[in-house]
Protein backbone atom coordinates (compact mmCIF):
# COMPACT_ATOMS: atom_id res chain seq x y z
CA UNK A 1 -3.01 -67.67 20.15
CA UNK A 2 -2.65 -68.31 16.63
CA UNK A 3 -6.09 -67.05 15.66
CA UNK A 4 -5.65 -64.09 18.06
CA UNK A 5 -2.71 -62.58 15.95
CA UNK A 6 -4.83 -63.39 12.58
CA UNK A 7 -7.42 -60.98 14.16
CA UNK A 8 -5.20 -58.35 15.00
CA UNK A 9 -3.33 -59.01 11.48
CA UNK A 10 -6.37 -58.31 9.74
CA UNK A 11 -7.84 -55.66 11.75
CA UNK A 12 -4.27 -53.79 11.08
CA UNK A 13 -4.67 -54.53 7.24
CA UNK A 14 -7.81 -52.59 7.79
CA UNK A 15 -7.08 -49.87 9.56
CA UNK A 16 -4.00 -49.47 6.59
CA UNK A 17 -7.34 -49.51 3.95
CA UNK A 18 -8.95 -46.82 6.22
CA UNK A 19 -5.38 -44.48 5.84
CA UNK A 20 -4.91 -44.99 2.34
CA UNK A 21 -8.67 -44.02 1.24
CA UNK A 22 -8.34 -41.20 3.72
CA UNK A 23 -5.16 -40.05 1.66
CA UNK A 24 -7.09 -40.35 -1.27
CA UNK A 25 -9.68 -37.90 -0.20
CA UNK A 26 -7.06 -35.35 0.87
CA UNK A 27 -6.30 -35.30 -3.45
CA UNK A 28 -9.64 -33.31 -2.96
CA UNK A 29 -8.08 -30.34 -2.04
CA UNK A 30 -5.34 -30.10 -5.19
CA UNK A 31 -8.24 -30.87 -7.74
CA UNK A 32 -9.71 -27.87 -9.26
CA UNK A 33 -13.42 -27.16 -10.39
CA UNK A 34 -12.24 -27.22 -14.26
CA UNK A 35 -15.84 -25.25 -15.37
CA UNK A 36 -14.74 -22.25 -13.75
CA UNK A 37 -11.74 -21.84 -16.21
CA UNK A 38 -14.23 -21.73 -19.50
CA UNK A 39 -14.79 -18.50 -18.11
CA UNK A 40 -11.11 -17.32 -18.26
CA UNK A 41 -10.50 -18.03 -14.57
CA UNK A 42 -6.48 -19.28 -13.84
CA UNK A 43 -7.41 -20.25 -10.10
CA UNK A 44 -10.73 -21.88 -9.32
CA UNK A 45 -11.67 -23.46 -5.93
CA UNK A 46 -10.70 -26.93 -5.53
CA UNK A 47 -12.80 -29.86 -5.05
CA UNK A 48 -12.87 -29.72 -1.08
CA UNK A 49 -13.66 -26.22 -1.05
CA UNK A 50 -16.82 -26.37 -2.89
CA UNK A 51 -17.48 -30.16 -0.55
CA UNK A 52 -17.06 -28.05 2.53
CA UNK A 53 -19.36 -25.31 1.54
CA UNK A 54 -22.13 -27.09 -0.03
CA UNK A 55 -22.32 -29.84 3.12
CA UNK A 56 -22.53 -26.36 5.65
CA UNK A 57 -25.71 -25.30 3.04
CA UNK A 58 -27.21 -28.66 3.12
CA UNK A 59 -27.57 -28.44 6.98
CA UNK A 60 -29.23 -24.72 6.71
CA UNK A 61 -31.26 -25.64 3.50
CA UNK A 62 -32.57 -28.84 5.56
CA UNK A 63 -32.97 -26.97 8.42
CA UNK A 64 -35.16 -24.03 6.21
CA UNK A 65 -37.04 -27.28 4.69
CA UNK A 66 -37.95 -29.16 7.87
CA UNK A 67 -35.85 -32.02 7.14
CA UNK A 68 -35.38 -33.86 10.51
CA UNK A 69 -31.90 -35.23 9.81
CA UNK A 70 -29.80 -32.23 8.45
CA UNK A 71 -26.76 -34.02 9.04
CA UNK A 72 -27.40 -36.90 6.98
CA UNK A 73 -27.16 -34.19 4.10
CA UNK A 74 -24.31 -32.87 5.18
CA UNK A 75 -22.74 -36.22 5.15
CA UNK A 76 -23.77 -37.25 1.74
CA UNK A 77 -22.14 -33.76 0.54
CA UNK A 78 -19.15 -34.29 2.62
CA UNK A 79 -18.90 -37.47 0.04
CA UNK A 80 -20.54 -36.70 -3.04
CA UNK A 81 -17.85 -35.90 -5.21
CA UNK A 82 -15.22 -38.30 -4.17
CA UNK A 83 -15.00 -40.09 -7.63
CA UNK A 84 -13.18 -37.14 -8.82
CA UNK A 85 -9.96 -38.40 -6.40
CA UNK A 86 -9.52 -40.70 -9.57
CA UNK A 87 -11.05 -39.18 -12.75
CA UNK A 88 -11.13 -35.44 -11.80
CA UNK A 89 -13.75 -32.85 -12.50
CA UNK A 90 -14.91 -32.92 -15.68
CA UNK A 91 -16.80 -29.87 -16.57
CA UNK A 92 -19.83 -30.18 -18.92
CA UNK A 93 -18.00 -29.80 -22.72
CA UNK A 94 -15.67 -32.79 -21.81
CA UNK A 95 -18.73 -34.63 -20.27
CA UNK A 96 -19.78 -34.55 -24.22
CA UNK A 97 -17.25 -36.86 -25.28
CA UNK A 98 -15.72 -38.87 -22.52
CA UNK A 99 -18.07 -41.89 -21.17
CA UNK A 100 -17.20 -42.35 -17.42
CA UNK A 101 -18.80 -45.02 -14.79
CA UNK A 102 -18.69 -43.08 -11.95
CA UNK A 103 -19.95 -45.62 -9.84
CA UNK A 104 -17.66 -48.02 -10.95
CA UNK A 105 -15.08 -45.84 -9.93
CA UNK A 106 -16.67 -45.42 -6.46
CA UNK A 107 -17.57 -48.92 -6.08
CA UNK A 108 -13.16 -49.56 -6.63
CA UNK A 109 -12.66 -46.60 -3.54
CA UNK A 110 -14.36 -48.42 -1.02
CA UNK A 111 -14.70 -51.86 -1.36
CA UNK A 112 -11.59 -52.32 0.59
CA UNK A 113 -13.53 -50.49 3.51
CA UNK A 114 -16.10 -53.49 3.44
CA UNK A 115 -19.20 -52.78 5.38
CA UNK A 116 -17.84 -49.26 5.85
CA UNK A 117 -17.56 -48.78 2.19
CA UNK A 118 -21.28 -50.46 1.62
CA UNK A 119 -22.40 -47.66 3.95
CA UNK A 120 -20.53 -44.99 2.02
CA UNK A 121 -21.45 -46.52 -1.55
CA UNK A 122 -25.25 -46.31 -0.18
CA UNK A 123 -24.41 -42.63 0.84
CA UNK A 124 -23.32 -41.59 -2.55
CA UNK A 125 -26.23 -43.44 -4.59
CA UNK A 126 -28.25 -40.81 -2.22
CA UNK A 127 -26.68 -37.92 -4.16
CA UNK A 128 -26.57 -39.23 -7.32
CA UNK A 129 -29.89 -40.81 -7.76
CA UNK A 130 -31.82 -38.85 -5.76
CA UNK A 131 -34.88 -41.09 -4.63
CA UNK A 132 -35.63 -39.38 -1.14
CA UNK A 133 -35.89 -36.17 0.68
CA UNK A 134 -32.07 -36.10 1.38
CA UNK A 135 -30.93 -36.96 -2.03
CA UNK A 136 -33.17 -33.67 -3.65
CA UNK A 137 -31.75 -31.11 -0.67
CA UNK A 138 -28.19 -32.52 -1.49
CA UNK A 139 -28.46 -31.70 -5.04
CA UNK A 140 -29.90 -28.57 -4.52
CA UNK A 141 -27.45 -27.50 -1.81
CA UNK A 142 -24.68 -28.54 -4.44
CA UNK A 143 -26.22 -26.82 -6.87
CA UNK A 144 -26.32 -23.59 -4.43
CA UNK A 145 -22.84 -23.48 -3.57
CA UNK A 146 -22.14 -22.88 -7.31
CA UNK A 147 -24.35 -20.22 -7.66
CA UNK A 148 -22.62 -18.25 -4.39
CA UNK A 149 -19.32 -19.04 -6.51
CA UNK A 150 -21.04 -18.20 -9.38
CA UNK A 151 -22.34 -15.06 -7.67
CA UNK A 152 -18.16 -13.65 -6.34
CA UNK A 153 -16.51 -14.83 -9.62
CA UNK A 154 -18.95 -12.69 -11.17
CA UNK A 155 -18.28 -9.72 -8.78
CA UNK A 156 -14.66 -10.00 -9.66
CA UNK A 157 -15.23 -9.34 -13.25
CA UNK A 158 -15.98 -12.95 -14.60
CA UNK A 159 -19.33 -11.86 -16.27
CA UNK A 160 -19.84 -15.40 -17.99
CA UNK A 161 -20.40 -17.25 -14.73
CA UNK A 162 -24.00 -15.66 -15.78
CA UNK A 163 -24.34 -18.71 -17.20
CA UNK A 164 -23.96 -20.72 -13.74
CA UNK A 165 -27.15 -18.60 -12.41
CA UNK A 166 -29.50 -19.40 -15.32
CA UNK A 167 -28.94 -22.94 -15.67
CA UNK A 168 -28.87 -23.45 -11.71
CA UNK A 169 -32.29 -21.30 -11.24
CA UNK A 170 -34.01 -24.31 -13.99
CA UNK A 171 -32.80 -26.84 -11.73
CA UNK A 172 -33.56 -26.34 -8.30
CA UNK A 173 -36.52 -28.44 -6.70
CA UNK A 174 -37.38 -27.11 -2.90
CA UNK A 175 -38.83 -24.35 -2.22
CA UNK A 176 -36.38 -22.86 0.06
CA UNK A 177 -33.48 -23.45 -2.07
CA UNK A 178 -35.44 -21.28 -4.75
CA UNK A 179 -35.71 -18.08 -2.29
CA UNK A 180 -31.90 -18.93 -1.50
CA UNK A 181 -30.71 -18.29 -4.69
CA UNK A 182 -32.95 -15.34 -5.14
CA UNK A 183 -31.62 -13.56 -2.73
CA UNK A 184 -27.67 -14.67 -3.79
CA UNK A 185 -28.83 -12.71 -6.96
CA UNK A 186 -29.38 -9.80 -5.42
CA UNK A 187 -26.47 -10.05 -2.69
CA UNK A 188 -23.17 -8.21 -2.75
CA UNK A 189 -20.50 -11.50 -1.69
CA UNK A 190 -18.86 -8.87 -0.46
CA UNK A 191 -21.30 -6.95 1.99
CA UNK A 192 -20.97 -9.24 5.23
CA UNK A 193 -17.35 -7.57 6.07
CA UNK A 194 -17.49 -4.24 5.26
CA UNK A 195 -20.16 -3.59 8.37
CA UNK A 196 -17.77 -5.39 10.46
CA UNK A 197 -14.53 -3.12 9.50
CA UNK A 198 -16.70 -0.30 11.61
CA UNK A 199 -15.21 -0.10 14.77
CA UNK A 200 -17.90 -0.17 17.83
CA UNK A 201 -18.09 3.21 19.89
């Protein structure tokens, strides 16, 4: 009996672990992506949007590269940037002078999840180092998703998100993502509604 409540005691500490990381996650949504403001923007898309977006490109970029597990790139976008919970996004001129362990700081989020958190460290090392087939179509579909935002800040008037463009189109490694971003070049963000405001005869 007594060893049956010490089960349940610890299987209740865990499932308090699971809530509090899942809180953490939700501080996603009120982080901003700081680059975006070097380019005089006040309100840039938070942290979750860009997560959301990048893991629904992962699946069609997989998908367009043959990939036969397009949801295990979705899931290591769905995680990729959950470091920032704790330090934030740091955009590339504060990345010249502040030193962070990122992994570190993962390592701290889910060690309380135990072989959970293993499985999600493992997930993120994906993204970050890049050593297989998902890894490459993660970074590229993250790297995507900021050239669409790239592509409407710049229709709104934000000309330097040029910038975004260029240094994205040097990075990408597949194929597909390559032809993506040529055509997000050429694409009006805004074209997909207006042929839908035409009311059917």
């Amino acid at each position: 009996m007594k060893r049956k409540f010490y089960i349940i005691l610890a299987f209740m500490t865990f499932m308090k672990e699971i809530c509090n990381f899942l809180f953490e996650l939700g501080h996603l949504r009120r982080i901003k992506h700081e680059g975006w403001r070097l380019t005089g923007l006040e309100e840039p898309e938070s942290i979750a949007e860009h997560s959301l977006r990048a893991a629904q490109i992962g699946f069609l970029l997989s998908k367009l590269e043959s990939y036969p597990n397009p949801q295990e790139v979705s899931t290591i976008l769905v995680f990729h940037d959950m470091a920032e919970c704790r330090i934030g996004d740091l955009h590339r001129v504060a990345q010249r002078y502040a030193q962070i362990d990122e992994e570190r700081v993962v390592k701290d989020q889910v060690k309380p999840l135990k072989k959970m958190g293993v499985d999600l460290l493992n997930i993120w090392k994906k993204f970050e180092y890049r050593k297989d087939k998902a890894g490459l179509l993660a970074k590229d579909a993250d790297l995507l998703e900021m050239a669409l935002t790239a592509r409407e800040y710049y229709a709104r008037g934000y000309h330097s998100t040029q910038d975004w463009i260029n240094n994205i189109s040097k990075s990408l490694k597949t194929k597909s993502a390559k032809k993506l971003l040529a055509c997000i070049i050429e694409s009006n963000p805004v074209k997909w509604w207006k042929t839908l405001k035409k009311i059917p005869e």
